[in-house]
N, C-alpha and C. Protein backbone atom coordinates (compact mmCIF):
# COMPACT_ATOMS: atom_id res chain seq x y z
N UNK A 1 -60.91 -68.12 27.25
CA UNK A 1 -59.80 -68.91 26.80
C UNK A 1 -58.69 -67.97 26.35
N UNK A 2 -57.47 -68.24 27.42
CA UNK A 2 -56.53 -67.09 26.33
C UNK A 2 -55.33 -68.12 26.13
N UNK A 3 -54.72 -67.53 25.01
CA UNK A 3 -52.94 -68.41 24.44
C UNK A 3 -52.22 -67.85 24.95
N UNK A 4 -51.21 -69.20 25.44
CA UNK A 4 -49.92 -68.80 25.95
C UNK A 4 -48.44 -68.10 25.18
N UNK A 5 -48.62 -66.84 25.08
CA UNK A 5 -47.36 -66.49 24.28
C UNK A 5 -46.10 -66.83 24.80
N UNK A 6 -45.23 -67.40 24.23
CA UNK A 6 -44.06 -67.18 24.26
C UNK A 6 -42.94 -66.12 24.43
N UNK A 7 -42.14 -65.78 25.56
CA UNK A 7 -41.76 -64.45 25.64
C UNK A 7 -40.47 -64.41 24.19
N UNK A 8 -39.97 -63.15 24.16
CA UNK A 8 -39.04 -62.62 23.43
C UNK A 8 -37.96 -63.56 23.16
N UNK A 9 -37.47 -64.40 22.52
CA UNK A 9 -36.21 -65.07 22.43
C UNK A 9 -35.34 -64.42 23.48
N UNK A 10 -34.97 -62.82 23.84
CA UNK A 10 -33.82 -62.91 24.66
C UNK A 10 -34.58 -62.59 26.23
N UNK A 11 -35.37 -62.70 26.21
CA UNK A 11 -36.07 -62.74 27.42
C UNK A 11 -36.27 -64.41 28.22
N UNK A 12 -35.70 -65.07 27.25
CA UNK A 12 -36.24 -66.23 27.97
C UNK A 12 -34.82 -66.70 28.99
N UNK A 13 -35.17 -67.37 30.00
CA UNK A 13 -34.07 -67.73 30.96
C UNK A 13 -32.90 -68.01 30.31
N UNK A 14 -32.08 -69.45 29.25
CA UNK A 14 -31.02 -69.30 29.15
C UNK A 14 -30.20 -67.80 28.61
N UNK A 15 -31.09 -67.19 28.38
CA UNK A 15 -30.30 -65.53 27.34
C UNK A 15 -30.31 -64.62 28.83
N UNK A 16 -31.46 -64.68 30.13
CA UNK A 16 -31.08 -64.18 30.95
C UNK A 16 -30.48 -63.93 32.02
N UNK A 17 -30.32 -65.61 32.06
CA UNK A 17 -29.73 -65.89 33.45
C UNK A 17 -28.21 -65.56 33.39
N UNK A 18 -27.36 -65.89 32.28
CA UNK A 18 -26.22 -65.50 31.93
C UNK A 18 -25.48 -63.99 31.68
N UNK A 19 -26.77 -63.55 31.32
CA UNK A 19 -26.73 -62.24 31.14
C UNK A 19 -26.91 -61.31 33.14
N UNK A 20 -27.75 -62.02 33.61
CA UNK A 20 -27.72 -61.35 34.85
C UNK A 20 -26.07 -61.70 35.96
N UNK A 21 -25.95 -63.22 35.65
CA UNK A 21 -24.55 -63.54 35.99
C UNK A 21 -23.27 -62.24 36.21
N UNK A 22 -23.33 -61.95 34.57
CA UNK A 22 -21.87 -60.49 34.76
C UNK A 22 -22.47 -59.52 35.04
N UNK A 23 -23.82 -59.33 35.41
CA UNK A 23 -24.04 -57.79 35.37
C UNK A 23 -23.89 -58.01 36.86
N UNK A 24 -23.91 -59.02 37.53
CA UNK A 24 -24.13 -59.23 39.03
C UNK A 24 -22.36 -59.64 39.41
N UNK A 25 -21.48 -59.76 38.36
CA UNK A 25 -19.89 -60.11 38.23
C UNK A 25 -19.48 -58.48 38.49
N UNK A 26 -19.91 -57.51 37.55
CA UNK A 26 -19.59 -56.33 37.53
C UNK A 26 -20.13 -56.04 38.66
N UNK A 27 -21.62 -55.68 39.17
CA UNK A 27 -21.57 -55.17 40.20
C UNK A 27 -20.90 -55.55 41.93
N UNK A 28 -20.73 -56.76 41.99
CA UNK A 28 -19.91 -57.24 42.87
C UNK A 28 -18.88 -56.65 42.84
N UNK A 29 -18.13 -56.42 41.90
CA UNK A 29 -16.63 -55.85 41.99
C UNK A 29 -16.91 -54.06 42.45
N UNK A 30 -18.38 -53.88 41.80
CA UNK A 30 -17.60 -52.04 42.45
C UNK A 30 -17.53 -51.91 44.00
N UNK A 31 -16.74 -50.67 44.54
CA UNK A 31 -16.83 -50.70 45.74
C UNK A 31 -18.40 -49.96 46.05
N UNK A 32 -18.98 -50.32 47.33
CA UNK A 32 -20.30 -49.99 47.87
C UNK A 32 -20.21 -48.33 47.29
N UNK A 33 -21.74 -47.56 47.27
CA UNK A 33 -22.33 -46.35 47.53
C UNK A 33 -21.02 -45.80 46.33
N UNK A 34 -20.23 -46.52 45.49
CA UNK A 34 -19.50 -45.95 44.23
C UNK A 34 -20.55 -45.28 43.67
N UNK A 35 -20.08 -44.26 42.31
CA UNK A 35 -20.45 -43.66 41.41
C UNK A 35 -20.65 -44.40 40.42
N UNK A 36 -19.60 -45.39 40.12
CA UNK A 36 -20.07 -46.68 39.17
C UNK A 36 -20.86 -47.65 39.39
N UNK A 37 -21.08 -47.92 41.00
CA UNK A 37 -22.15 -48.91 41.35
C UNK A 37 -23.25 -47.70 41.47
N UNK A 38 -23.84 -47.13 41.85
CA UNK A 38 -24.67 -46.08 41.92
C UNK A 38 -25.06 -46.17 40.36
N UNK A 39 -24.41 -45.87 39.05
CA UNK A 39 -24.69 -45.77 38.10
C UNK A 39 -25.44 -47.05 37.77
N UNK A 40 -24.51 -48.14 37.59
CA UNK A 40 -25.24 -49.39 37.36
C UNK A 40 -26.70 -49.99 38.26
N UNK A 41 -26.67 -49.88 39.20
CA UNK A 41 -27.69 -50.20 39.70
C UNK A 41 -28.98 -49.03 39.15
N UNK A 42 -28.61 -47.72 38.89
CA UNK A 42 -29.75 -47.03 38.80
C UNK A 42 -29.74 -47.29 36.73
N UNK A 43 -28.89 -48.03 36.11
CA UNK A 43 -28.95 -48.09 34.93
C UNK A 43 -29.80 -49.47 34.56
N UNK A 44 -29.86 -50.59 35.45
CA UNK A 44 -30.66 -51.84 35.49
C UNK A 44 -31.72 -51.67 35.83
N UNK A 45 -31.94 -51.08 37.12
CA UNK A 45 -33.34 -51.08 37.36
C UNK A 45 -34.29 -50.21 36.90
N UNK A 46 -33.55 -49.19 35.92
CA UNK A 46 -34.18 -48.63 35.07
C UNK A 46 -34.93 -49.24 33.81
N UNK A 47 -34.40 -50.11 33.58
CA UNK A 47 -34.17 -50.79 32.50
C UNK A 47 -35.22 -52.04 33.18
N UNK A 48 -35.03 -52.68 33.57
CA UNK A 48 -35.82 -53.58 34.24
C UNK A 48 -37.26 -52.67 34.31
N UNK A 49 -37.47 -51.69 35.44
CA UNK A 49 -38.42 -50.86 35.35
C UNK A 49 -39.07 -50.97 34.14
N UNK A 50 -38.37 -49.98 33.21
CA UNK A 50 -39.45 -50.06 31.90
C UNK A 50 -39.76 -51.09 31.25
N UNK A 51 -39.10 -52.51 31.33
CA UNK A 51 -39.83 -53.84 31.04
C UNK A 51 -40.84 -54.08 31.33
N UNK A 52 -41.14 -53.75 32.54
CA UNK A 52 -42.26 -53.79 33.52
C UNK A 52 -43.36 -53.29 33.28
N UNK A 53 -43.29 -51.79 33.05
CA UNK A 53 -44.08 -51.00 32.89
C UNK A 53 -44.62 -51.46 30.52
N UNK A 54 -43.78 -51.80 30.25
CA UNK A 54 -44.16 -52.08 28.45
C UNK A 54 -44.84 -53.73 28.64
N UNK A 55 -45.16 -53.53 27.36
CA UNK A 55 -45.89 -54.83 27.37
C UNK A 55 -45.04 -55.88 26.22
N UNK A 56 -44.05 -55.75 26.61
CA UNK A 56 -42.88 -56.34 25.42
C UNK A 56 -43.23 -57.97 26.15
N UNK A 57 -43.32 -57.80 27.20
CA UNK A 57 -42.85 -59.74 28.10
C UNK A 57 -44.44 -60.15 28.48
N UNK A 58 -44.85 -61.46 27.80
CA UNK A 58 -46.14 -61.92 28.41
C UNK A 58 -46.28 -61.69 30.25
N UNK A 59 -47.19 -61.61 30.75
CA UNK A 59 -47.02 -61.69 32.25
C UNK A 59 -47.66 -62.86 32.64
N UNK A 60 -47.09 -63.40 34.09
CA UNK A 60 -47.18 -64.43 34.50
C UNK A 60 -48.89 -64.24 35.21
N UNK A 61 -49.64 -64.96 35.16
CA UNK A 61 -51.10 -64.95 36.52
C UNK A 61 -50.82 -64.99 38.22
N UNK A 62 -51.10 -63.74 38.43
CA UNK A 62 -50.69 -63.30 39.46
C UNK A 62 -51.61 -64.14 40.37
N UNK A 63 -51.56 -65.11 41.93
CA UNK A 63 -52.32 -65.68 42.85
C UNK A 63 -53.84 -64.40 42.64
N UNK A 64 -54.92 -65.16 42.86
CA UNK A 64 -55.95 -64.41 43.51
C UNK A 64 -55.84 -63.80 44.78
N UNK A 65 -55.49 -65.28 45.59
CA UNK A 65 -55.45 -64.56 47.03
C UNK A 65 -54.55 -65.44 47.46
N UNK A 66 -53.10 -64.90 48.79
CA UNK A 66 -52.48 -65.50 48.83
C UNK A 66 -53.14 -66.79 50.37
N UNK A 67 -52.35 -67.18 49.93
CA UNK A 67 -52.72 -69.08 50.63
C UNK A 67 -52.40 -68.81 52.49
N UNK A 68 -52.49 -69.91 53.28
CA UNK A 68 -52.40 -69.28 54.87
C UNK A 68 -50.80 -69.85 54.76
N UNK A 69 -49.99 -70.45 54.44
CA UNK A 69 -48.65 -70.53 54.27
C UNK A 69 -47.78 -69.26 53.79
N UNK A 70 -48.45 -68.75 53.18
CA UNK A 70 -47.41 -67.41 51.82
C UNK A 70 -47.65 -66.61 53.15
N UNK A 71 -49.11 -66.56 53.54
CA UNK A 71 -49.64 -65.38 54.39
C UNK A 71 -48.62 -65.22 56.21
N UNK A 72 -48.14 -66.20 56.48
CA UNK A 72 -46.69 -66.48 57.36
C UNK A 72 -45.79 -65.96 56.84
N UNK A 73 -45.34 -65.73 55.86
CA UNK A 73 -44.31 -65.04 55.76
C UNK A 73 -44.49 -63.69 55.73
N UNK A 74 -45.53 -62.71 55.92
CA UNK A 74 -45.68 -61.67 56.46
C UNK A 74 -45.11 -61.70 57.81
N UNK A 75 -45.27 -62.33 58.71
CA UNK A 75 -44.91 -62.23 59.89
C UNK A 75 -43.56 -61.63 60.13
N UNK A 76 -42.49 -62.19 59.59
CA UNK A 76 -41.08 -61.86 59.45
C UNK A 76 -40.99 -60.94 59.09
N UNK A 77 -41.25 -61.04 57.97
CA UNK A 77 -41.52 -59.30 57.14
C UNK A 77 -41.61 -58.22 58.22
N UNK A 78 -42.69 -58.37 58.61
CA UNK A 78 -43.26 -57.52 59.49
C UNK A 78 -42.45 -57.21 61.07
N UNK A 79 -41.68 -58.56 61.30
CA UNK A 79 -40.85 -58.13 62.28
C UNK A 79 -39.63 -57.29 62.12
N UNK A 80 -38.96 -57.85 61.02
CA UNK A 80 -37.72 -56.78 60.67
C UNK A 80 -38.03 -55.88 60.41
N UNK A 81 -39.08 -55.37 59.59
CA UNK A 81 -39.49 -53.93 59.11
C UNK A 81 -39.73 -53.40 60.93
N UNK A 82 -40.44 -54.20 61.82
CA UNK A 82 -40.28 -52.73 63.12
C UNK A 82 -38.82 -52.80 63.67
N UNK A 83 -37.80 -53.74 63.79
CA UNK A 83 -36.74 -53.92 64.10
C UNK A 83 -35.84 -52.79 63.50
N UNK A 84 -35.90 -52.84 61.99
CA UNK A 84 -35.51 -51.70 60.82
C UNK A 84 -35.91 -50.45 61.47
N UNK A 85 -37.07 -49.95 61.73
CA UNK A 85 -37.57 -48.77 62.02
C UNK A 85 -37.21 -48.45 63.61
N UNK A 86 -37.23 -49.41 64.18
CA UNK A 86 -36.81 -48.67 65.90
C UNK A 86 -35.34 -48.80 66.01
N UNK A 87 -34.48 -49.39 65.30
CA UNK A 87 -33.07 -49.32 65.02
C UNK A 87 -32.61 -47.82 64.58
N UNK A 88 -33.41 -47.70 63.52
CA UNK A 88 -33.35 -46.29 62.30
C UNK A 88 -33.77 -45.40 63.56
N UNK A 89 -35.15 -45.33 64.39
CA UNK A 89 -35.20 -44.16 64.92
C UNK A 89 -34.15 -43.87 65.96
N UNK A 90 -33.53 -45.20 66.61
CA UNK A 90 -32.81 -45.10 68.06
C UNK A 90 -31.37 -44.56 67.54
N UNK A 91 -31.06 -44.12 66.42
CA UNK A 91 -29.95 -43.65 65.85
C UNK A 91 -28.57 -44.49 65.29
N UNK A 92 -29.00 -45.59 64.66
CA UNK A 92 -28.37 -46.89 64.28
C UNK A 92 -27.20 -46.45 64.83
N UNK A 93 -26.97 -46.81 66.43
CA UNK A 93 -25.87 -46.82 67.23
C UNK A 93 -25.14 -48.16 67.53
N UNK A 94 -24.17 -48.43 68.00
CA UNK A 94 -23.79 -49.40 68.06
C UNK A 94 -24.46 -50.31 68.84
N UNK A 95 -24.99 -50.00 70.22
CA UNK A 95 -26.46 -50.81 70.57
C UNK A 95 -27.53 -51.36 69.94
N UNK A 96 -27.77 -50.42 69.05
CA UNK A 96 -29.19 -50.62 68.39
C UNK A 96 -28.27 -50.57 66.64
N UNK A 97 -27.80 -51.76 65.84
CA UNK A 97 -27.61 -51.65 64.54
C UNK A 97 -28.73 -51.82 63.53
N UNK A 98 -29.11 -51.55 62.48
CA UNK A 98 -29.57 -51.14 61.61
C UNK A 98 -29.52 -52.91 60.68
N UNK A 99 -30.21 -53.38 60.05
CA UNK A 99 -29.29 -54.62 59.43
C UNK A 99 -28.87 -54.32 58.34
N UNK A 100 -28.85 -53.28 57.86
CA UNK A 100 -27.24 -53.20 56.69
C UNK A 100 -26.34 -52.82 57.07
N UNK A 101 -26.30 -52.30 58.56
CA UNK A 101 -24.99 -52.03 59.41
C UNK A 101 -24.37 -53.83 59.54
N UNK A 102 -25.52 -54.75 60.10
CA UNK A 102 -24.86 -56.23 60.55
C UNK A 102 -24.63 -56.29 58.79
N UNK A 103 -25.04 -56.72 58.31
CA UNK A 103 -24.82 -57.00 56.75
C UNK A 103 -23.28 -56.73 56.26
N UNK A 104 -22.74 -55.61 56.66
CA UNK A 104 -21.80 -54.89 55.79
C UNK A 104 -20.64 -55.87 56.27
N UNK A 105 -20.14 -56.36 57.17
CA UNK A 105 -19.15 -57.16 57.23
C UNK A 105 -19.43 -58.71 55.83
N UNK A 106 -20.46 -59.20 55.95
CA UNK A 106 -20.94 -59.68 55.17
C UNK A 106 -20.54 -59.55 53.61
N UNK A 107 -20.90 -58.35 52.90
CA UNK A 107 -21.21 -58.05 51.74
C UNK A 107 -19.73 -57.13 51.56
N UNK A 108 -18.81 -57.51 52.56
CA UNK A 108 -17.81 -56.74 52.29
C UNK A 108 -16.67 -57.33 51.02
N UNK A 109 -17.10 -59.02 50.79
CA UNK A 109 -16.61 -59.85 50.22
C UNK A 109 -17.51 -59.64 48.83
N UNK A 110 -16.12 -59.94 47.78
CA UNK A 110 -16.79 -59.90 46.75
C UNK A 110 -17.60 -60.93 46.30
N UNK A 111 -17.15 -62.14 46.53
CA UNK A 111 -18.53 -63.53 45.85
C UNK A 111 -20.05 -62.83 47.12
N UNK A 112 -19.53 -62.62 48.50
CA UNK A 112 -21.07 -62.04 48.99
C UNK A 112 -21.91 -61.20 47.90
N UNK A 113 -21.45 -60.19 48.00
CA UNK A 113 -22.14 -58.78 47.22
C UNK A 113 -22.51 -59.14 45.89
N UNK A 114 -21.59 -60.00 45.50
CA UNK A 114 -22.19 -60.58 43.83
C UNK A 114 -23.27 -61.18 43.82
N UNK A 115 -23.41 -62.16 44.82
CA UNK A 115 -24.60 -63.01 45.35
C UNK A 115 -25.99 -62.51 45.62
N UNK A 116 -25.73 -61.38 46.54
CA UNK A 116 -26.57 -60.68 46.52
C UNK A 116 -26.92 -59.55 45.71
N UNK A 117 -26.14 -59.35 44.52
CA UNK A 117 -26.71 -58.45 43.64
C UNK A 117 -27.81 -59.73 42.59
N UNK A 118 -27.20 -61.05 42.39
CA UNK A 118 -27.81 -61.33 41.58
C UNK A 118 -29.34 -62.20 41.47
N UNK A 119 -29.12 -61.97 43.36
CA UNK A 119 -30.35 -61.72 44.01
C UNK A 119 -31.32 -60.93 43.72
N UNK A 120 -30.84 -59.86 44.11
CA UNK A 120 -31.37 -58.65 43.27
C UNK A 120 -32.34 -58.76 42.01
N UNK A 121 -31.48 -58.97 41.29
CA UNK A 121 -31.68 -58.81 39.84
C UNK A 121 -32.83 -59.80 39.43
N UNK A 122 -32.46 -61.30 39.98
CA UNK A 122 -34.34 -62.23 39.72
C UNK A 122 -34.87 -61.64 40.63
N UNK A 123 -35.12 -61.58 41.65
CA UNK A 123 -36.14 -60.81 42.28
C UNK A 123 -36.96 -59.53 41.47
N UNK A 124 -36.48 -58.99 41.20
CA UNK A 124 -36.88 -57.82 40.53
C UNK A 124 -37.41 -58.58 39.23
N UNK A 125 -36.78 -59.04 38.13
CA UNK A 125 -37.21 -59.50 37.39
C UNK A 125 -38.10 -60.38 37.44
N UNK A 126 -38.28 -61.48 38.47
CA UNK A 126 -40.03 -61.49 38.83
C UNK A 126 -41.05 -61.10 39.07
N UNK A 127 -40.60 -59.98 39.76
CA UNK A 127 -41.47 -58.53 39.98
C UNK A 127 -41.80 -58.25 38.53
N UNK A 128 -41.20 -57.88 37.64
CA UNK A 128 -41.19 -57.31 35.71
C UNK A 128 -42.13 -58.45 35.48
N UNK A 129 -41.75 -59.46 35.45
CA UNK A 129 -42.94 -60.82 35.11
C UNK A 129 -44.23 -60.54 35.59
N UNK A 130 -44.44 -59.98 36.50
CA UNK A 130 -46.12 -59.92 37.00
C UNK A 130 -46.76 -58.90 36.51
């Protein structure tokens, strides 16, 4: 029998979700492969990181084993990752792009890149939860 703790007052969703909002406002605005985005991103996921690694946040019960539905989405996975890799080896040429080469028109917009930073950021922080 174990009790359900309650996480940290500022750990809990309304204190984080708002909080991930501007950090995902700020990083949207820097320009790509910046020194200031470079900084921030390696200053969050640092930070995130060591959440992870401390035992400050209850953790969520991780599946035993995943289900034959979850286990399909390997498939995709698994296709872009060789797509990724024979792109990467064939010399992400304009024949063969890379998908953060297709991406970059994409993420060239700032609400994109925000979007996907704050993507980012729950993702990862579900990752910290487990």
């Amino acid at each position: 029998m174990t009790a359900e703790v309650d996480p940290p007052r500022w750990a809990r969703p309304v204190v984080v979700l708002p909080v991930f909002v501007v950090i995902s406002a700020v990083g949207g605005a820097l320009p790509s492969f910046s020194l200031g985005a470079n900084l921030l991103v390696l200053a969050v996921g640092g930070a995130l990181f060591r959440l992870g690694l401390s035992r400050t946040l209850p953790r969520r019960r991780a599946p035993r084993r995943l289900s034959r539905a979850a286990a399909w989405w390997l498939l995709p996975a698994f296709c872009f990752a060789c797509l990724e890799l024979t792109d990467f080896a064939l010399g992400s040429t304009y024949p063969h792009p890379t998908l953060s080469v297709l991406a970059d028109p994409v993420l060239a917009h700032y609400l994109a890149r925000a979007l996907a930073y704050l993507g980012w950021l729950l993702a990862y922080w579900g990752l910290v939860r487990r």
